[in-house]
Protein backbone atom coordinates (compact mmCIF):
# COMPACT_ATOMS: atom_id res chain seq x y z
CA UNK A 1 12.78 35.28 2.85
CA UNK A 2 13.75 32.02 1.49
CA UNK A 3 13.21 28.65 2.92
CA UNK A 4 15.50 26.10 3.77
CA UNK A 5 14.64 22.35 3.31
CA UNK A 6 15.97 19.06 2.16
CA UNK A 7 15.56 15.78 1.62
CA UNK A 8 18.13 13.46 3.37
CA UNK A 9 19.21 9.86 2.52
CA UNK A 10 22.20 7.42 1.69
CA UNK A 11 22.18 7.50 -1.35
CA UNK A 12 20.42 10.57 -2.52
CA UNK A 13 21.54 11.42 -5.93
CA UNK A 14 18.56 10.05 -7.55
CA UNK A 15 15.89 11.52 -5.75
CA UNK A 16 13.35 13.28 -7.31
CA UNK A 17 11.93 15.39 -3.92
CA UNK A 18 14.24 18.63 -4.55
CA UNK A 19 11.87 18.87 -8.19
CA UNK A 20 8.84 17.70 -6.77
CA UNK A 21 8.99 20.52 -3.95
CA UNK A 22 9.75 23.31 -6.62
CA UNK A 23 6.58 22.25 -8.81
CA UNK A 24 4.55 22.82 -5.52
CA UNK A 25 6.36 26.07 -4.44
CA UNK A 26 5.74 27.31 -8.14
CA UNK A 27 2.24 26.66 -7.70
CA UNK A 28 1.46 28.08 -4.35
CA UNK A 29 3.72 31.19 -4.84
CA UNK A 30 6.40 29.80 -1.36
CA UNK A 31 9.41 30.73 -1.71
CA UNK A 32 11.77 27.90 -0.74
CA UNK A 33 15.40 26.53 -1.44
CA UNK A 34 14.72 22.57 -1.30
CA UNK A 35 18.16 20.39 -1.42
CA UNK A 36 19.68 16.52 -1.45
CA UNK A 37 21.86 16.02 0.84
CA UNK A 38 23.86 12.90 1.80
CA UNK A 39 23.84 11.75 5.18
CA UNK A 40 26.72 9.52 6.44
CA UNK A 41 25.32 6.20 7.20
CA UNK A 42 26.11 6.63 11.51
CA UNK A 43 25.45 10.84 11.07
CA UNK A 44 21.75 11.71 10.82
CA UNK A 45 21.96 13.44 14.01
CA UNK A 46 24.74 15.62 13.60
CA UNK A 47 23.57 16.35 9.87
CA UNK A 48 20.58 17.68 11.07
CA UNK A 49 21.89 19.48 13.55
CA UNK A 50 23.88 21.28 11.20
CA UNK A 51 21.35 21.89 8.71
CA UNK A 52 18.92 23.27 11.35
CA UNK A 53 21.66 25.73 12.48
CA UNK A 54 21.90 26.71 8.88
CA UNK A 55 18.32 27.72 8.82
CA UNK A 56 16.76 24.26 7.59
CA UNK A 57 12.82 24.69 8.60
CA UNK A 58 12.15 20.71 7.73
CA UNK A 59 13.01 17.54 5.85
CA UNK A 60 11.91 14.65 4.46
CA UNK A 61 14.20 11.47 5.61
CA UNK A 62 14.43 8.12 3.04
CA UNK A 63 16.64 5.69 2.92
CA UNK A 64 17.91 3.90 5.33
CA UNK A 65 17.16 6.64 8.12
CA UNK A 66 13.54 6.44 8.73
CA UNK A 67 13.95 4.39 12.02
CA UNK A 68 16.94 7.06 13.35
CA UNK A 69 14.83 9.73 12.47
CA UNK A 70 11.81 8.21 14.46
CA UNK A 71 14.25 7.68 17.43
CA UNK A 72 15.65 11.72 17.36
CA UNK A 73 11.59 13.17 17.37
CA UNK A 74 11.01 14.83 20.59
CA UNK A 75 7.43 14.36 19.29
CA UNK A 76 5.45 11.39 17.06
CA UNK A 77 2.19 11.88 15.32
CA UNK A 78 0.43 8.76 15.27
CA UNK A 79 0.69 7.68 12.29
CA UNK A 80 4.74 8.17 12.65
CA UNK A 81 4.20 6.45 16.91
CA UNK A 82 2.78 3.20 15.10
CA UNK A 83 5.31 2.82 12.27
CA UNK A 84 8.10 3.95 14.32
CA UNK A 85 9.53 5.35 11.42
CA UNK A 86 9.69 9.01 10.40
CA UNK A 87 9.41 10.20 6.86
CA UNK A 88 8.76 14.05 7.58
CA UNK A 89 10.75 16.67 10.56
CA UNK A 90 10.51 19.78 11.69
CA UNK A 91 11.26 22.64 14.35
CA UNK A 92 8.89 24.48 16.38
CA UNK A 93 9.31 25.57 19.86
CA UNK A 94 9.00 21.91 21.61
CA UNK A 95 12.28 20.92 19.44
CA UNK A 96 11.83 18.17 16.80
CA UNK A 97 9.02 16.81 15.71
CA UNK A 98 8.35 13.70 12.96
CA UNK A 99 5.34 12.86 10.73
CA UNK A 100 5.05 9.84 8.39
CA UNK A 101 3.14 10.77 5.18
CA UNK A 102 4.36 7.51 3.46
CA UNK A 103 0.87 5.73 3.97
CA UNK A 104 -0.88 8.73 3.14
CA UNK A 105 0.70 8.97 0.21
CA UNK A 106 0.40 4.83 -0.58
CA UNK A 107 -3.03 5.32 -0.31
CA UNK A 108 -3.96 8.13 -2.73
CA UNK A 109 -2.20 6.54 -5.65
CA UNK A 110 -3.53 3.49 -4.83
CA UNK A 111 -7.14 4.92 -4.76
CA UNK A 112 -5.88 6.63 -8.49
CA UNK A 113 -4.29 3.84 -10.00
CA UNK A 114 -7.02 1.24 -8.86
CA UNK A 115 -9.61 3.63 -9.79
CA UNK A 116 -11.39 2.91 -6.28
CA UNK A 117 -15.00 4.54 -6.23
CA UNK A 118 -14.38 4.93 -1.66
CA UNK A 119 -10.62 6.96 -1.81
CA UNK A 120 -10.22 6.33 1.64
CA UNK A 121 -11.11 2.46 1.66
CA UNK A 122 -9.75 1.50 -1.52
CA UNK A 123 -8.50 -1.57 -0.83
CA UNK A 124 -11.84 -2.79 0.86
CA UNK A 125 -12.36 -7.07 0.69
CA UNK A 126 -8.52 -7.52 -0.63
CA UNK A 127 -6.19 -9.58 0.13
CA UNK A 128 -2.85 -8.10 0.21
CA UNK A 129 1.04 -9.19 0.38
CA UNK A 130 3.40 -6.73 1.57
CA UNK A 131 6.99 -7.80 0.73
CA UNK A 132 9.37 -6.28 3.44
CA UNK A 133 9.50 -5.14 7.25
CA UNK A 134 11.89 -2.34 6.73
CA UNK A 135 10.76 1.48 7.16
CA UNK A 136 8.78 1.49 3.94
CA UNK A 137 6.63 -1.54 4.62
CA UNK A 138 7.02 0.10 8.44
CA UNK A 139 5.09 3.24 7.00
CA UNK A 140 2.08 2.19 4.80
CA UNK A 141 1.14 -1.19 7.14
CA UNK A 142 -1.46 0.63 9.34
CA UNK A 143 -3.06 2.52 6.44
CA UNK A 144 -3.38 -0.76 3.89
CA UNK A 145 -5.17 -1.90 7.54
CA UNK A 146 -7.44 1.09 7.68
CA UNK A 147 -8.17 0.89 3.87
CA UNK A 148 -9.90 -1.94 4.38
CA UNK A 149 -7.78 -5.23 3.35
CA UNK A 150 -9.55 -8.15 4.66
CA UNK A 151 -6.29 -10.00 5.03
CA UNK A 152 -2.73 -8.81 4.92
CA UNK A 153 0.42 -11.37 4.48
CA UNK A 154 3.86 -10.33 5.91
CA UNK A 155 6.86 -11.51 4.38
CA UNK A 156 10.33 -10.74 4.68
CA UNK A 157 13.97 -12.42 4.15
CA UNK A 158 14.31 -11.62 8.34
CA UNK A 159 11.00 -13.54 10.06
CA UNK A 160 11.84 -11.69 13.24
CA UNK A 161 11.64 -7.77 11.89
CA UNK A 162 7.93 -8.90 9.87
CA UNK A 163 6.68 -10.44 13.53
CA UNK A 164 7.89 -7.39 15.56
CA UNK A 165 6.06 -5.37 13.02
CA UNK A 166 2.57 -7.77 13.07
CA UNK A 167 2.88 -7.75 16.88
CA UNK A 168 2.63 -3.57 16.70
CA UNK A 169 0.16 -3.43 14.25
CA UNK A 170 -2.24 -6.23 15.93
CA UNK A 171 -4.38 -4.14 17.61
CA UNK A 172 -5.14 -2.55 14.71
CA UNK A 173 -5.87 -5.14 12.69
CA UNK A 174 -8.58 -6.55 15.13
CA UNK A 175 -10.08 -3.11 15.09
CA UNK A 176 -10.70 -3.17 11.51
CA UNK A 177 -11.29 -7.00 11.60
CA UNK A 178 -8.32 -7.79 9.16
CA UNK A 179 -6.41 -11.10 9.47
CA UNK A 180 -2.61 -10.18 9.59
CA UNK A 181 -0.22 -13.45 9.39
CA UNK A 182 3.21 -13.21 8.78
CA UNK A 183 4.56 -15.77 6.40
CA UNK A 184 7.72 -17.63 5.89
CA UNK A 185 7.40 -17.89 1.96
CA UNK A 186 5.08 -15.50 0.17
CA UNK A 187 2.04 -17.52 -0.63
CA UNK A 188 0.72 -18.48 -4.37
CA UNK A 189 -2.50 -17.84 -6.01
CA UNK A 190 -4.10 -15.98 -3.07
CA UNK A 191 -3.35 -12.42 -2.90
CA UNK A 192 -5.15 -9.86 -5.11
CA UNK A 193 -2.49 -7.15 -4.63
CA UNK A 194 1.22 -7.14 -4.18
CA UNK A 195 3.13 -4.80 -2.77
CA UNK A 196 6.87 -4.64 -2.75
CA UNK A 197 8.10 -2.35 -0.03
CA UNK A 198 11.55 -3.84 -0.66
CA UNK A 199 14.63 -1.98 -1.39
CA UNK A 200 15.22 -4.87 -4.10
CA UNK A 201 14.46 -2.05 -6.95
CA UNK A 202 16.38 0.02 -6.26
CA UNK A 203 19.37 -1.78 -6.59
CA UNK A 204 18.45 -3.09 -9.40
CA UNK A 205 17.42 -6.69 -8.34
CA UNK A 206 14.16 -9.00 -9.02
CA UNK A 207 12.54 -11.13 -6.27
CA UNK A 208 13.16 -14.18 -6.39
CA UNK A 209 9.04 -14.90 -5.90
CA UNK A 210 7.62 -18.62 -6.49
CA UNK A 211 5.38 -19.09 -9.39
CA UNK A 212 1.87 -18.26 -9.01
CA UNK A 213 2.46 -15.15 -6.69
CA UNK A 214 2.27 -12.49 -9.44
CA UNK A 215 -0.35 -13.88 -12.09
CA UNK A 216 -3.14 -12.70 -14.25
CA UNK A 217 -5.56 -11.11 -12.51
CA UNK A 218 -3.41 -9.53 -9.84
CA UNK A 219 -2.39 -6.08 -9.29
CA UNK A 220 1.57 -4.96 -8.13
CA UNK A 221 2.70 -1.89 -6.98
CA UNK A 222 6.51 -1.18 -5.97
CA UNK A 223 7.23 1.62 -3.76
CA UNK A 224 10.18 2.36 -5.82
CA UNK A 225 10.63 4.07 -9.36
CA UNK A 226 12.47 4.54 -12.31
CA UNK A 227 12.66 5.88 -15.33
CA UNK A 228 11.03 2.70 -17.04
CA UNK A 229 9.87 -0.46 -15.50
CA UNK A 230 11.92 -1.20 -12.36
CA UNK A 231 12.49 -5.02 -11.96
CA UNK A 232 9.48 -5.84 -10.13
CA UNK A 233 6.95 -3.84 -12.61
CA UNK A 234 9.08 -5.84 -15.12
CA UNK A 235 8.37 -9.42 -13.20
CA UNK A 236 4.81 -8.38 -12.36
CA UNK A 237 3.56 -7.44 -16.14
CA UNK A 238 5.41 -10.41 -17.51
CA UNK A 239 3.43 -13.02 -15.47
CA UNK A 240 0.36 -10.90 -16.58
CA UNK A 241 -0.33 -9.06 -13.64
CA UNK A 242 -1.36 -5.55 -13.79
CA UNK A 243 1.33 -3.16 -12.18
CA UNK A 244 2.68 0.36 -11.20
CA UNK A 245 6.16 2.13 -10.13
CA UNK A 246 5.98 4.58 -7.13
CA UNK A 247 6.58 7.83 -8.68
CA UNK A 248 2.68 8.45 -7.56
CA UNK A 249 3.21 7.68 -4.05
CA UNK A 250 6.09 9.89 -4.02
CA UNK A 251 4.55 12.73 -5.41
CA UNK A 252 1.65 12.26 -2.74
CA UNK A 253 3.66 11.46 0.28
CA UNK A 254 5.72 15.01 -0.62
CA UNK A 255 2.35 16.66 -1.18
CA UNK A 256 1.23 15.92 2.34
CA UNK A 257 4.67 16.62 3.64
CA UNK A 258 4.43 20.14 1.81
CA UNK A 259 0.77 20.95 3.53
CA UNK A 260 2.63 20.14 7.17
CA UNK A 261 4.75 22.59 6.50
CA UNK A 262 3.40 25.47 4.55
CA UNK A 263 -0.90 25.08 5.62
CA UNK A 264 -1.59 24.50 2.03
CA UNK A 265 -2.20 21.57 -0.16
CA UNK A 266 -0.46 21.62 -3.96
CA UNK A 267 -2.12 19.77 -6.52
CA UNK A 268 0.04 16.52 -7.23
CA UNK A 269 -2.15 15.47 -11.02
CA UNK A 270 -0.27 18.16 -12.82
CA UNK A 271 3.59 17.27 -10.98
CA UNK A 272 3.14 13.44 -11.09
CA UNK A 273 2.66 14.41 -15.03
CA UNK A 274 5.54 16.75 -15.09
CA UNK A 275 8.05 13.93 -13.50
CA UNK A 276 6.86 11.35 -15.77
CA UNK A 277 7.31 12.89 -18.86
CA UNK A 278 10.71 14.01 -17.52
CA UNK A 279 11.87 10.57 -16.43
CA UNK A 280 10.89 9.36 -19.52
CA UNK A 281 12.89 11.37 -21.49
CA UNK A 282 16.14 10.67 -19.83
């Protein structure tokens, strides 16, 4: 029997997930169906209801619904109960439950990309900025904590949605003994990584960052992707900085989404390669 599942999002024409999940089905022998579906802006609820009724097993949830879908769980991991955003759903007997892989997923490309010798503290002494407060930045804030970032900066265009999310994750951050400030203007020559958990790339739009943020010497990473640079890779390489798109993070996120569901783990090296060379050559 065939599986139903599907990524949902507004938009959701571009999204790469519906591939992505086929590359791992080919390789662990599951048969699935794996869609994109657009969700009206006001109608996750319903479209979910309607999709489970169809069959649908699980989804992943992007753009802009991660906070609706956190508020429709009958049940939170923790990872998803700290963020309170929800990348990953399914059904079981207790009704719907949510998952957030997004920091999971953050973190292994980070640990690839950086070419950290400790994968699971690969960010260990850094000091990080993370541009944004929505449900991206929402996601991957309490693993850049755990990784071990000595100090994390905040900022976002709305102060108020970067303190809510400080205040949530402050507990945290004493635990680990990492300084997290939020900060009305992202701060120059101090951070060693930037992170851009904006939606800016995706509609096609720089930052408008002061001089000195991304530099020589600094490493950027934006959550989004594209077929070639996306603005911010763009901005970050041409004030020297080293920098990388998202298509990694993707690719792990949906891996860890695919072992909730399924019990087994695909191997992302061989897919991450797959969708590059394919993006490429569009």
């Amino acid at each position: 029997m065939t599986a139903l599942y599907a990524v949902f999002g507004n938009p959701i024409a571009h999204s790469r997930s519906p591939r992505i999940h086929a590359l791992f089905a080919e390789q662990t022998g599951v048969a699935l169906r794996y869609e994109a579906r657009l969700a009206p802006v006001e109608g996750l609820a319903s479209a979910l209801d309607a999709f489970h009724a169809e069959g649908g097993c699980g989804a992943n949830i992007t753009v802009p619904f991660k906070f609706d879908a956190w508020r429709l769980c009958a049940r939170r991991s923790p990872a998803a109960q700290l963020a309170q955003a929800v990348n990953t759903i399914g059904w079981d007997e207790g009704g719907l439950w949510g998952d957030n892989t997004d920091g999971v997923g953050l973190m292994r490309d980070l640990a690839r990309v950086l070419g950290a010798e400790n994968v699971h503290r690969p960010l260990q002494s850094q000091r990080l900025l993370l541009l944004g407060a929505g449900g991206a930045a929402s996601g991957v804030l309490g693993p850049l904590i755990a990784a071990g970032a000595r100090a994390i900066a905040l900022w976002n265009r709305s102060a108020d949605k970067a303190q809510s999310l400080a205040a949530r994750h402050s507990a945290l951050a004493a635990q680990h003994g990492a300084d997290l400030q939020v900060v009305l203007d992202p701060p120059t020559h101090w951070a060693d990584g930037v992170i851009n958990a904006t939606a800016a790339s995706l509609g096609g739009r720089a930052l408008d960052l002061p001089e000195g943020v991304l530099r020589p010497g600094v490493w950027a990473y934006d959550m989004m992707y594209a077929a070639h640079d996306t603005p911010f890779v763009a901005q970050a390489k041409t004030a020297g900085a080293q920098a990388w798109d998202g298509l990694g993070m993707l690719v792990e996120q949906a891996a860890q989404s695919y072992t909730l569901w399924h019990g087994e783990a695909p191997d992302t090296a061989p897919v991450l390669a797959a969708l590059r060379a394919e993006l490429t050559a569009r």
